[in-house]
Structures are given as structure tokens and as C-alpha cells.
C-alpha atoms as a PDB file:
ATOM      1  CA  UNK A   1     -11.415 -46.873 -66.386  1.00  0.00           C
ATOM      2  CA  UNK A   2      -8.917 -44.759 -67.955  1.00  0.00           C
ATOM      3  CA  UNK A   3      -5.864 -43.106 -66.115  1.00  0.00           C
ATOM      4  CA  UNK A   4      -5.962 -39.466 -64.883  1.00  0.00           C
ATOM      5  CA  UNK A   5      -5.193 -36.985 -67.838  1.00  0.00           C
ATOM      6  CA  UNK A   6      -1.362 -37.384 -67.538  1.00  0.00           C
ATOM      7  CA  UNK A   7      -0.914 -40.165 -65.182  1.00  0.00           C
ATOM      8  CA  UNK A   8       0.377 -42.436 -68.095  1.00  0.00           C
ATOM      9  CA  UNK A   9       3.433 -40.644 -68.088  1.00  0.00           C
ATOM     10  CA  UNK A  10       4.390 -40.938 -64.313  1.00  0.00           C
ATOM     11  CA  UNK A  11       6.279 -43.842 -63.051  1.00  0.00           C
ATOM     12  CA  UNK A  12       5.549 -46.017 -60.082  1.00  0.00           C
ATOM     13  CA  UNK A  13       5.733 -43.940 -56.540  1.00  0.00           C
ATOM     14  CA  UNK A  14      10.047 -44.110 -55.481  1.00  0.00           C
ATOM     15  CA  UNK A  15      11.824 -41.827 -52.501  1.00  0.00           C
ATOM     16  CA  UNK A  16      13.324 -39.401 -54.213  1.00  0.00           C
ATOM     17  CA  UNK A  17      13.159 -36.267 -51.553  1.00  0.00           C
ATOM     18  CA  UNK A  18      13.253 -32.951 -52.387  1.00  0.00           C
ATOM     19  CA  UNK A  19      17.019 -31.360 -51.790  1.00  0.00           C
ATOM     20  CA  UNK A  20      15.306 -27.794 -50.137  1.00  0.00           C
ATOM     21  CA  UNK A  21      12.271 -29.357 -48.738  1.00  0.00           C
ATOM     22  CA  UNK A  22      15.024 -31.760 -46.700  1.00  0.00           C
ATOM     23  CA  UNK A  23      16.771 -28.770 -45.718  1.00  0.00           C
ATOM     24  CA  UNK A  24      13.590 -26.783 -44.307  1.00  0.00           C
ATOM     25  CA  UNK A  25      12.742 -29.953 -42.763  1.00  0.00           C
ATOM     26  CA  UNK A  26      16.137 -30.451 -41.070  1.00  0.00           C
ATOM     27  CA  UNK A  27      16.005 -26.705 -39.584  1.00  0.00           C
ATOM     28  CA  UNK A  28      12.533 -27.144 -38.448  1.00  0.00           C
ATOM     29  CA  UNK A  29      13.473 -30.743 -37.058  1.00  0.00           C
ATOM     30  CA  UNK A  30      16.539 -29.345 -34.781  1.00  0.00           C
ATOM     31  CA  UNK A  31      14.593 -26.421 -33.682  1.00  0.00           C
ATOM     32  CA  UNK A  32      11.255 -28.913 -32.129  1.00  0.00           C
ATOM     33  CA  UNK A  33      13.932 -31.241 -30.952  1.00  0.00           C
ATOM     34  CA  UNK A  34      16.035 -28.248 -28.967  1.00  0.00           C
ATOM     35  CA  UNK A  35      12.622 -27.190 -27.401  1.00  0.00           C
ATOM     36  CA  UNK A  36      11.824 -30.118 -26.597  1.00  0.00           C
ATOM     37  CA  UNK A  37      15.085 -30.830 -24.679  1.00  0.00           C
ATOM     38  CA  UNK A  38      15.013 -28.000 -23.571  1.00  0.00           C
ATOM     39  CA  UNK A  39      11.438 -28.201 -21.733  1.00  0.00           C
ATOM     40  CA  UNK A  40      12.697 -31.476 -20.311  1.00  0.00           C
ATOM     41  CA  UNK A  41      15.464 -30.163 -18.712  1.00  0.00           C
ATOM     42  CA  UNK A  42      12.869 -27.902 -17.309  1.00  0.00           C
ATOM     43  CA  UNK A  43      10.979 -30.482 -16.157  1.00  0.00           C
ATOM     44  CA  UNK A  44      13.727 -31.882 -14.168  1.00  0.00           C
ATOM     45  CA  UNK A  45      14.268 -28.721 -12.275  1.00  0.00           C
ATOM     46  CA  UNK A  46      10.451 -27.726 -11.752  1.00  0.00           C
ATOM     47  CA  UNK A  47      10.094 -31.460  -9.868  1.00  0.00           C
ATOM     48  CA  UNK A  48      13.393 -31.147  -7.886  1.00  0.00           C
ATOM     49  CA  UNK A  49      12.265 -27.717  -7.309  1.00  0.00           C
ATOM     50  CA  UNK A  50       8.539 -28.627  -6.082  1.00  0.00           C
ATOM     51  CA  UNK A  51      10.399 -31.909  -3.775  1.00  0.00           C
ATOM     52  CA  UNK A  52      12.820 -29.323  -2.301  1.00  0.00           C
ATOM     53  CA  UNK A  53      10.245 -26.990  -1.285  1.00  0.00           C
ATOM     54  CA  UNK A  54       7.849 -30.000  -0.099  1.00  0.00           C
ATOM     55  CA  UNK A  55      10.579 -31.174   1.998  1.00  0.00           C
ATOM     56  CA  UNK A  56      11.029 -27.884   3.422  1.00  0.00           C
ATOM     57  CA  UNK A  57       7.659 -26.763   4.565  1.00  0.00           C
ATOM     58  CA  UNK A  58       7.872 -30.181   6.329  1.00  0.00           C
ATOM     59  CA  UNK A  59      10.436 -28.994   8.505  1.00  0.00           C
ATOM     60  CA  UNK A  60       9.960 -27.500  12.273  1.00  0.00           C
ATOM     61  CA  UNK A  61      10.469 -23.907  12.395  1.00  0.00           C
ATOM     62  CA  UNK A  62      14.060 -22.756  13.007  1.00  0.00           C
ATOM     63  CA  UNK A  63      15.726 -19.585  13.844  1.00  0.00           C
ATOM     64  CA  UNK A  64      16.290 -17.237  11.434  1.00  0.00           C
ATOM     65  CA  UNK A  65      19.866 -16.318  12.114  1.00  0.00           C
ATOM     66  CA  UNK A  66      21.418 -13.412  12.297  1.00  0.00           C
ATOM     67  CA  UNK A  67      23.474 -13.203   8.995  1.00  0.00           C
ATOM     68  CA  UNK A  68      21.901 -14.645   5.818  1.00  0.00           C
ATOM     69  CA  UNK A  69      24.479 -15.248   3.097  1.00  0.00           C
ATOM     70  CA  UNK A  70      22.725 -17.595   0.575  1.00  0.00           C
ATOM     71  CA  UNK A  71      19.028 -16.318   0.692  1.00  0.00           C
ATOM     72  CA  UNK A  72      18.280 -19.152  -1.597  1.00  0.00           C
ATOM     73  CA  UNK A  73      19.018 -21.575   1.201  1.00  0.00           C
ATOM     74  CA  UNK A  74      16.303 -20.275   3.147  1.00  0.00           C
ATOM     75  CA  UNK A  75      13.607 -19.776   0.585  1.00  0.00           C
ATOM     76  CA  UNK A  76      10.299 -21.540   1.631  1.00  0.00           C
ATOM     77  CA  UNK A  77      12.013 -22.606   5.250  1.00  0.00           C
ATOM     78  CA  UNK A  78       9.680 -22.535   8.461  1.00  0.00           C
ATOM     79  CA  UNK A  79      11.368 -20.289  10.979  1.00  0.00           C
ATOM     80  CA  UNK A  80      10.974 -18.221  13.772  1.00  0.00           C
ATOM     81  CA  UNK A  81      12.413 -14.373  15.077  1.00  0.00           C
ATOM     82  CA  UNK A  82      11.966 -12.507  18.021  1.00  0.00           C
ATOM     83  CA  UNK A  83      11.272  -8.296  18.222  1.00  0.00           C
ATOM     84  CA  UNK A  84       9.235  -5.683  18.089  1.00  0.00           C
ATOM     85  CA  UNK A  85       7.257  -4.352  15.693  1.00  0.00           C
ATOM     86  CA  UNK A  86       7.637  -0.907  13.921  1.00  0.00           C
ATOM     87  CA  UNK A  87       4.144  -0.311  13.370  1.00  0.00           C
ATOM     88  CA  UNK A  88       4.383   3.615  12.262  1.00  0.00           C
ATOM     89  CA  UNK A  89       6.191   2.065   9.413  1.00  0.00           C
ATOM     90  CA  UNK A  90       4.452  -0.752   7.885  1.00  0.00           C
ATOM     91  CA  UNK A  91       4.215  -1.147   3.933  1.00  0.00           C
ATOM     92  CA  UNK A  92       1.049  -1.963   1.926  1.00  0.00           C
ATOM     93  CA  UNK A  93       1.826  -5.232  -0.700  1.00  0.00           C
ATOM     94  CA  UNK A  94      -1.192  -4.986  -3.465  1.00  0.00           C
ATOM     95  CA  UNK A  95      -3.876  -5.179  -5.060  1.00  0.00           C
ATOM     96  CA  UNK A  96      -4.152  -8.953  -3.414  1.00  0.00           C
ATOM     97  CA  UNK A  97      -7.371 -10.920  -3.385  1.00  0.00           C
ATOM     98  CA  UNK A  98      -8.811 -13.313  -0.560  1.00  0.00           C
ATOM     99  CA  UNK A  99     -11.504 -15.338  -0.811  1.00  0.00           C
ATOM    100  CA  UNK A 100     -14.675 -15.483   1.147  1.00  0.00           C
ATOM    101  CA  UNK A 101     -16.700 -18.666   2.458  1.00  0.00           C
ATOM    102  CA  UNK A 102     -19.230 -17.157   0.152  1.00  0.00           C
ATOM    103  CA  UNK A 103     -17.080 -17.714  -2.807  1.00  0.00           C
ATOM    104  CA  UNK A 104     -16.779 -13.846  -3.925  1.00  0.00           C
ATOM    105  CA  UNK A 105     -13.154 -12.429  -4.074  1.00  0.00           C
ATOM    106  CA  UNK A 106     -12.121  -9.446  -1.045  1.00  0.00           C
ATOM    107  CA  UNK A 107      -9.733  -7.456  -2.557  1.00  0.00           C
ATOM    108  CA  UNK A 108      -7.044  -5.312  -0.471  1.00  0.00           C
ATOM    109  CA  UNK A 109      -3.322  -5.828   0.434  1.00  0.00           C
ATOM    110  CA  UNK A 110      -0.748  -7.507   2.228  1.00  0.00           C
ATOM    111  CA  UNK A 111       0.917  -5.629   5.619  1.00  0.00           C
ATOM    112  CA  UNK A 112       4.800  -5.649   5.482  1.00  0.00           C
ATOM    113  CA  UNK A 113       5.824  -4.869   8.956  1.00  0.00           C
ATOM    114  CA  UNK A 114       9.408  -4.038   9.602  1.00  0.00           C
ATOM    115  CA  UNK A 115      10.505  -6.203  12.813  1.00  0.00           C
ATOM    116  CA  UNK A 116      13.657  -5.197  15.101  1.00  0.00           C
ATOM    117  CA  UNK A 117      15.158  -7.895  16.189  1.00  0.00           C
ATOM    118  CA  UNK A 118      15.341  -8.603  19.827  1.00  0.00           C
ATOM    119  CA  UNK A 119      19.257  -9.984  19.015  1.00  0.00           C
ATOM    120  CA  UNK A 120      20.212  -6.570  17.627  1.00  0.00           C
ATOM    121  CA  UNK A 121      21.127  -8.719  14.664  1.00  0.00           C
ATOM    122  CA  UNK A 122      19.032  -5.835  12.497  1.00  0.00           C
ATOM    123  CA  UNK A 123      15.559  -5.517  11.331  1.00  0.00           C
ATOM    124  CA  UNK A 124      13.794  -8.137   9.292  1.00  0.00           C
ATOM    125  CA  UNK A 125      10.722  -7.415   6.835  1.00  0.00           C
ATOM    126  CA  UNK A 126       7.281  -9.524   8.182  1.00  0.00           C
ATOM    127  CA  UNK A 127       4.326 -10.283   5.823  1.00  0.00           C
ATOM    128  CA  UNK A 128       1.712 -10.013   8.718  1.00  0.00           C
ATOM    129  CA  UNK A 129      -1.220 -10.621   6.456  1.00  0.00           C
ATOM    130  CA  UNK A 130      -4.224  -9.669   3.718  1.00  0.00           C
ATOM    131  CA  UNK A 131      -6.253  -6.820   5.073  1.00  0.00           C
ATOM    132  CA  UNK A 132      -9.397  -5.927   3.081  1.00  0.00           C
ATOM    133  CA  UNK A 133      -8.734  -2.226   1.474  1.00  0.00           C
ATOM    134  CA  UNK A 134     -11.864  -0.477   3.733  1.00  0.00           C
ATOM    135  CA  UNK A 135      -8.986  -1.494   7.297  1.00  0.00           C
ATOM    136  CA  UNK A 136      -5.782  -1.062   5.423  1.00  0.00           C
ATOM    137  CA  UNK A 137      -6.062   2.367   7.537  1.00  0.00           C
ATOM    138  CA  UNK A 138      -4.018   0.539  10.493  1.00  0.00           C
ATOM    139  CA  UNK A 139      -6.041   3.060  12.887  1.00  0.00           C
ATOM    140  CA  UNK A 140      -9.060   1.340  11.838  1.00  0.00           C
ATOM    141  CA  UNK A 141      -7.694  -2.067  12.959  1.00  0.00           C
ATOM    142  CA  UNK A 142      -5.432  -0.727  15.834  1.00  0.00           C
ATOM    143  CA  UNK A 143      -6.045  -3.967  17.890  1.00  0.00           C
ATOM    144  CA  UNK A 144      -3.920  -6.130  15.672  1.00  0.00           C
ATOM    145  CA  UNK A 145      -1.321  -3.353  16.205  1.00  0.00           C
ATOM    146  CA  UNK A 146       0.712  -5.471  18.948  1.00  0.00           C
ATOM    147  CA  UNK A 147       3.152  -3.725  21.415  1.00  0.00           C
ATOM    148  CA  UNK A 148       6.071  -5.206  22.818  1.00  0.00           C
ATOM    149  CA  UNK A 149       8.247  -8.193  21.954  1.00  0.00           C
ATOM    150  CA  UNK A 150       6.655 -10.456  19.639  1.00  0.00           C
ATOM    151  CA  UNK A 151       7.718 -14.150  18.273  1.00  0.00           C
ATOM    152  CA  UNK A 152       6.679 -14.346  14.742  1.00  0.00           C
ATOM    153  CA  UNK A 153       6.533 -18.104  13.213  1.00  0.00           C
ATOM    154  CA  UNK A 154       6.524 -18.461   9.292  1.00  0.00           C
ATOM    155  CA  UNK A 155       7.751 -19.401   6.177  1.00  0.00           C
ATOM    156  CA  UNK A 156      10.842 -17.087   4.619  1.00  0.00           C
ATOM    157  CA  UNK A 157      10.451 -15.733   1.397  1.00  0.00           C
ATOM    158  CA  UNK A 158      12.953 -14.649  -1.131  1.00  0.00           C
ATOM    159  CA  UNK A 159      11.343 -11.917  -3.169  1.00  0.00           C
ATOM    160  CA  UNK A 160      10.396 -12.931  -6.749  1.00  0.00           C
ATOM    161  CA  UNK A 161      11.904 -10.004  -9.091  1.00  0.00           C
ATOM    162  CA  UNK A 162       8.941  -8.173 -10.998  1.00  0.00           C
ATOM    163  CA  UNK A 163       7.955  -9.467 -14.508  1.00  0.00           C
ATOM    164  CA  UNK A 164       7.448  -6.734 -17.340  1.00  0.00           C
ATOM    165  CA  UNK A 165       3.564  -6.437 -16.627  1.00  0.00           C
ATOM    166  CA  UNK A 166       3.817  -4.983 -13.487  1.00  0.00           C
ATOM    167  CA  UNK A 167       3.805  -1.209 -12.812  1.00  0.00           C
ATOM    168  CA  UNK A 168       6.235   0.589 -11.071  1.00  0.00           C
ATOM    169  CA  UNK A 169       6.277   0.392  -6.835  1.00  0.00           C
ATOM    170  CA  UNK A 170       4.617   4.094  -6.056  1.00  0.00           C
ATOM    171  CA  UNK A 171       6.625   4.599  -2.284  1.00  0.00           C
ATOM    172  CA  UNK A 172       5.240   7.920  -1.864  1.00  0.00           C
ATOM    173  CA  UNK A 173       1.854   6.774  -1.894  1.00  0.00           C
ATOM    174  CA  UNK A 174       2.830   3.284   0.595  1.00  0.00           C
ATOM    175  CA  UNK A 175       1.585   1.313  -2.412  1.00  0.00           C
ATOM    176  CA  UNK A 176       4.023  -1.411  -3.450  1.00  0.00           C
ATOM    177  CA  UNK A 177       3.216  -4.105  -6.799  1.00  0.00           C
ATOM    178  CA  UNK A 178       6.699  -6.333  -5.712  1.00  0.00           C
ATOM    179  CA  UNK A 179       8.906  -6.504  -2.787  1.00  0.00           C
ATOM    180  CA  UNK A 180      11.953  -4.342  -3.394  1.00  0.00           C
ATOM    181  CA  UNK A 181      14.041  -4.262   0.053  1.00  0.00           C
ATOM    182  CA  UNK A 182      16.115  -1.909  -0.555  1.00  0.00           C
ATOM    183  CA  UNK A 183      13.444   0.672  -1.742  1.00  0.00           C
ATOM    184  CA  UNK A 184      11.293  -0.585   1.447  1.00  0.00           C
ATOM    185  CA  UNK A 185      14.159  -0.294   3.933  1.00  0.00           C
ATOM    186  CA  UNK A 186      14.789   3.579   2.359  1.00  0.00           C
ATOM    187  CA  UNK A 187      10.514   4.363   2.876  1.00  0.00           C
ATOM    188  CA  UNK A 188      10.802   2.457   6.459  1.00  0.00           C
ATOM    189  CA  UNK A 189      13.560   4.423   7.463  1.00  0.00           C
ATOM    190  CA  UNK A 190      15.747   1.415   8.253  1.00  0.00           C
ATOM    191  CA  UNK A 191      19.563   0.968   7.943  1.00  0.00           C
ATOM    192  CA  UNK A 192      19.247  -2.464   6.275  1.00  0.00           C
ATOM    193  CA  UNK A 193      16.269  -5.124   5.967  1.00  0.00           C
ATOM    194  CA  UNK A 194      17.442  -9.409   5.838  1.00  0.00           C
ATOM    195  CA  UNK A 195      17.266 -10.312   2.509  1.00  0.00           C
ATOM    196  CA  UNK A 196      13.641 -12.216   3.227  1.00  0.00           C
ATOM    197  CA  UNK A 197      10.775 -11.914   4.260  1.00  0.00           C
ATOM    198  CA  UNK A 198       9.246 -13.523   6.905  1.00  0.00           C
ATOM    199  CA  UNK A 199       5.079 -14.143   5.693  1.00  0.00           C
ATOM    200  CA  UNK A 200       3.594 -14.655   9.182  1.00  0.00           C
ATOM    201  CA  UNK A 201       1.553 -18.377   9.944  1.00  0.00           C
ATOM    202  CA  UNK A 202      -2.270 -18.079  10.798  1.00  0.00           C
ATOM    203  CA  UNK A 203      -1.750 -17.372  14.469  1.00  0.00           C
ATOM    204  CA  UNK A 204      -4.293 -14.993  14.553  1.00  0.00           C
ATOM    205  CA  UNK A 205      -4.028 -11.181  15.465  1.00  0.00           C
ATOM    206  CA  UNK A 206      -5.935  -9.471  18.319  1.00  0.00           C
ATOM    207  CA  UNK A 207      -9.006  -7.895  16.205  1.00  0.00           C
ATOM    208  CA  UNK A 208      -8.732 -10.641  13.792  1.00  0.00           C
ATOM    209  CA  UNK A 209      -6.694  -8.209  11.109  1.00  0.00           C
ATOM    210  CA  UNK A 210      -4.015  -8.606   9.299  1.00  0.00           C
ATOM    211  CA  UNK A 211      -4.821 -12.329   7.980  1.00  0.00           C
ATOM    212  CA  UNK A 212      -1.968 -14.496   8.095  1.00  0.00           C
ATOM    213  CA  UNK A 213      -1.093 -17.718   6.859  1.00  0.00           C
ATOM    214  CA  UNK A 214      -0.828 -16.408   3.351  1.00  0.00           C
ATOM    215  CA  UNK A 215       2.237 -18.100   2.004  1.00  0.00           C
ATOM    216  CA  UNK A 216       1.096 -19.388  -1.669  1.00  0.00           C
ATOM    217  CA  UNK A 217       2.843 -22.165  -2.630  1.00  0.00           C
ATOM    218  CA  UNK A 218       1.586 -22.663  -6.409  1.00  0.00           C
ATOM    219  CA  UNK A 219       4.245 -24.299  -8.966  1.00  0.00           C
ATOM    220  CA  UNK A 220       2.494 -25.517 -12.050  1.00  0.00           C
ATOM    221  CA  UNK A 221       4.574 -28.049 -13.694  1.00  0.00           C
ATOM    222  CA  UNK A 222       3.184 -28.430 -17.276  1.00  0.00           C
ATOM    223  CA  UNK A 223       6.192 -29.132 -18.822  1.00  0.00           C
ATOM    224  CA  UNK A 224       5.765 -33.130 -19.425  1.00  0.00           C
ATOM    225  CA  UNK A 225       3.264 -31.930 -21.752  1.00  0.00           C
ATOM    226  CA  UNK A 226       4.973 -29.564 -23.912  1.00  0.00           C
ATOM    227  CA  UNK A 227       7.768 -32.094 -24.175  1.00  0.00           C
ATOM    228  CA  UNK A 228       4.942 -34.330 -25.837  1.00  0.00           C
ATOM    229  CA  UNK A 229       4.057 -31.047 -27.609  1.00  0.00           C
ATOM    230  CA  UNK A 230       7.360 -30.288 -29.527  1.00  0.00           C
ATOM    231  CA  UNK A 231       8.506 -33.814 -29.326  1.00  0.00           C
ATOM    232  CA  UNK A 232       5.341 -34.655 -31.168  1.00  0.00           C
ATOM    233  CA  UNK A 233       5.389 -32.535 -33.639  1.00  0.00           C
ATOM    234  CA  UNK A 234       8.924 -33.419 -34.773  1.00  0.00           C
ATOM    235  CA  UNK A 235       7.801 -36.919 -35.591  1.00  0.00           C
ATOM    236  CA  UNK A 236       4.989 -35.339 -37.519  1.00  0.00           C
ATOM    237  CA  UNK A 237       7.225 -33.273 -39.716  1.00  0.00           C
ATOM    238  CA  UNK A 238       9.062 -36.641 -40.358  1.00  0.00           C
ATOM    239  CA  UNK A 239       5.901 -38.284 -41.110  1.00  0.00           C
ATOM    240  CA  UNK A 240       5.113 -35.637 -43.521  1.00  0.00           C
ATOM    241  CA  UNK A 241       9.206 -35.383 -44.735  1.00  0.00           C
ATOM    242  CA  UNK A 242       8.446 -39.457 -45.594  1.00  0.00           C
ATOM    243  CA  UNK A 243       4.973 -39.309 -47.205  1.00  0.00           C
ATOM    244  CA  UNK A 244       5.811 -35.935 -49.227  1.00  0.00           C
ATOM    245  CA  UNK A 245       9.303 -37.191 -50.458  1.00  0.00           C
ATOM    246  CA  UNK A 246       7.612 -40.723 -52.031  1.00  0.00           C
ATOM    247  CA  UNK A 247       6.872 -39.031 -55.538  1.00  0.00           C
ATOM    248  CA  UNK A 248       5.781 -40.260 -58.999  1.00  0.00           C
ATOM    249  CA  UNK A 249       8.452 -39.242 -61.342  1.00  0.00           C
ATOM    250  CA  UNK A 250       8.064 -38.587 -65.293  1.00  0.00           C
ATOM    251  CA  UNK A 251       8.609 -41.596 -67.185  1.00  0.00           C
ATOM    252  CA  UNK A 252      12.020 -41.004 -69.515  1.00  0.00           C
END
């Protein structure tokens, strides 16, 4: 069988790698092993993160106190506070989503009741719940309007700060896409709110409305596999850095 047209004149296969395909490699190389690093570091944090808040919710509900000066402390903490409800003034938290026992989606929005404190330690912002958009009318569902002193249990909330996709907060029309406390405090006509929010257990409310118990606790943690991801790919590029820099070389 004779030799490929050529192939006579091509010595026997020797590294010899190429000087700009090393350097493109090298680039590429430090920028999969930088995101890969860099998605392990955030996998360290997301678990921490995940065991901190699992420890947490664990707890027995404490007092919020009067004076919160690291919010962060308190984020996902059971606790309790005592007042009364300003009812004239609640907030509407949307479009939210709850699901029926049939399986189909209700859509409507959450009820953000300011709550004077009995301490005179201020006013504090309560979640109460998902009402379906045909009651969020709170004369429709007056029942669950309670009077009078009130001990609310739940979980305090820092508010998450909006991402770009989400539309402007439309106070004039009591429509709000993210919790912004001091915009809410200005349309409740409140000095000051805490700097959480207190999202109200599943006791339930007289009339059955708002819903509570709401609190979402959903972390994905897929970060293990884009470490694999990058970190795989930069022993691919060396794989293909080795195999592409074994060459046959003209014979001299």
C-alpha cells in the first residue's frame, strides 16, 4: 500500500507545540480554572448559607426586639411581636401564585400589614398572607381584618433587592413587585418600618383569608456541578493542547 500523496516527506509524530496555539490555550486555561474556583468558593457559601438558615428555622420563636442593628442576623429567624394592626393601610406584594389541591395555579398577592408595636418600639411590616386577586378588596374578606392586640409568630425576612427584570413598584396604585421599606413606610404613612419583615406562620385568619405560612425557603445549590463544568473543560483543552501539539514535521 503506498503512503498518502506527501506522507513520505513527514517525519515520525514528535511534541513540538505551536508557540500561539500555547498561548490561546494558556488564556483559555486560566480563565476555566478562575471560574471554576470561583464557583467553588460559591459552593462553600451556598452550603454554609443553606446550614445557617436550616439551623435557624429550627429555632423556637423569639422576640423581635426593639432595635435591629444587623438585619442580617435575623434573616430567616422564628420570632414573635405584639400590636395592632393598621388595616386601612395594608400593601398588596404581587403577582404571587398558590397552588390548589387540584394542581392549577391561584394567582393574586401577598398582604403587607403594617403592625404597631404594643412596646412603642415602632411599627414593624407583617406578610399576613396570599390572597387570591377576586378578595384582595380587604372589604370582601373583612373577617380576617382582626381588631385589637394581636401576637404574630413567623419567620423575619430581610428584603431581597430587585433584579433588573422586575418593573418598577407602582405605590399609587397599592401594587408593589419587591419590598422597598422605605417607599412602603412613605404610602403607609408611617414614621419608620424595622428593617424586616415579619411573613406570618399558618395560624389561620378568621374567614380563612390572608393565607399564611408562606415563607419560601428555596436555595438551589448547583454549583458542584458547574465546578465539574469548567473544571472539566480545562482538562479537555489540555487534552486537545497534547494531541494537537504531537505533529509530523517535514523531513530536512
Amino acid at each position: 500500500m503506498s503512503a498518502p500523496d506527501g506522507a513520505d516527506h513527514l517525519g515520525p509524530r514528535r511534541f513540538r507545540p505551536s508557540l500561539w496555539m500555547t498561548l490561546a490555550s494558556l488564556v483559555t486555561l486560566a480563565a476555566l480554572i478562575t471560574l471554576g474556583t470561583w464557583q467553588w468558593q460559591r459552593l462553600e457559601w451556598k452550603t454554609a448559607l443553606i446550614n445557617r438558615i436550616e439551623t435557624r428555622l429550627d429555632a423556637d420563636p423569639v422576640p423581635l426586639p426593639p432595635s435591629i442593628d444587623d438585619p442580617e442576623a435575623w434573616d430567616y429567624r422564628p420570632v414573635s411581636v405584639t400590636g395592632t394592626f393598621l388595616h386601612d393601610r395594608e400593601l398588596h406584594l404581587g403577582p404571587r401564585t398558590m397552588q390548589q389541591p387540584n394542581g392549577t395555579n391561584r394567582t393574586g398577592v401577598h398582604v403587607l400589614t403594617p403592625l404597631r408595636r404594643s412596646d412603642g418600639q415602632g411599627t414593624v411590616l407583617v406578610d399576613r398572607g396570599f390572597v387570591p386577586d377576586d378578595l384582595r378588596d380587604a372589604v370582601r374578606r373583612a373577617e380576617g381584618q382582626v381588631p385589637g392586640e394581636v401576637t404574630i409568630r413567623g419567620i423575619a425576612r430581610t428584603p431581597d433587592s430587585p433584579n433588573w427584570l422586575q418593573p418598577e413598584n407602582r405605590p399609587a396604585e397599592n401594587f408593589w413587585f419587591w419590598t422597598d421599606l422605605p417607599a412602603m413606610a412613605v404610602a403607609a404613612e408611617v414614621q419608620e418600618l424595622a428593617p424586616v419583615v415579619v411573613q406570618a406562620d399558618n395560624t389561620p385568619n378568621p374567614g380563612g383569608w390572608p393565607l399564611g405560612g408562606r415563607t419560601v425557603v428555596n436555595l438551589p445549590n448547583n454549583h458542584l456541578s458547574y465546578v465539574i463544568t469548567w473544571y472539566g473543560l480545562a482538562l479537555t483543552l489540555v487534552g486537545v493542547w497534547i494531541a494537537a501539539s504531537f505533529r509530523r514535521l517535514p523531513l530536512k
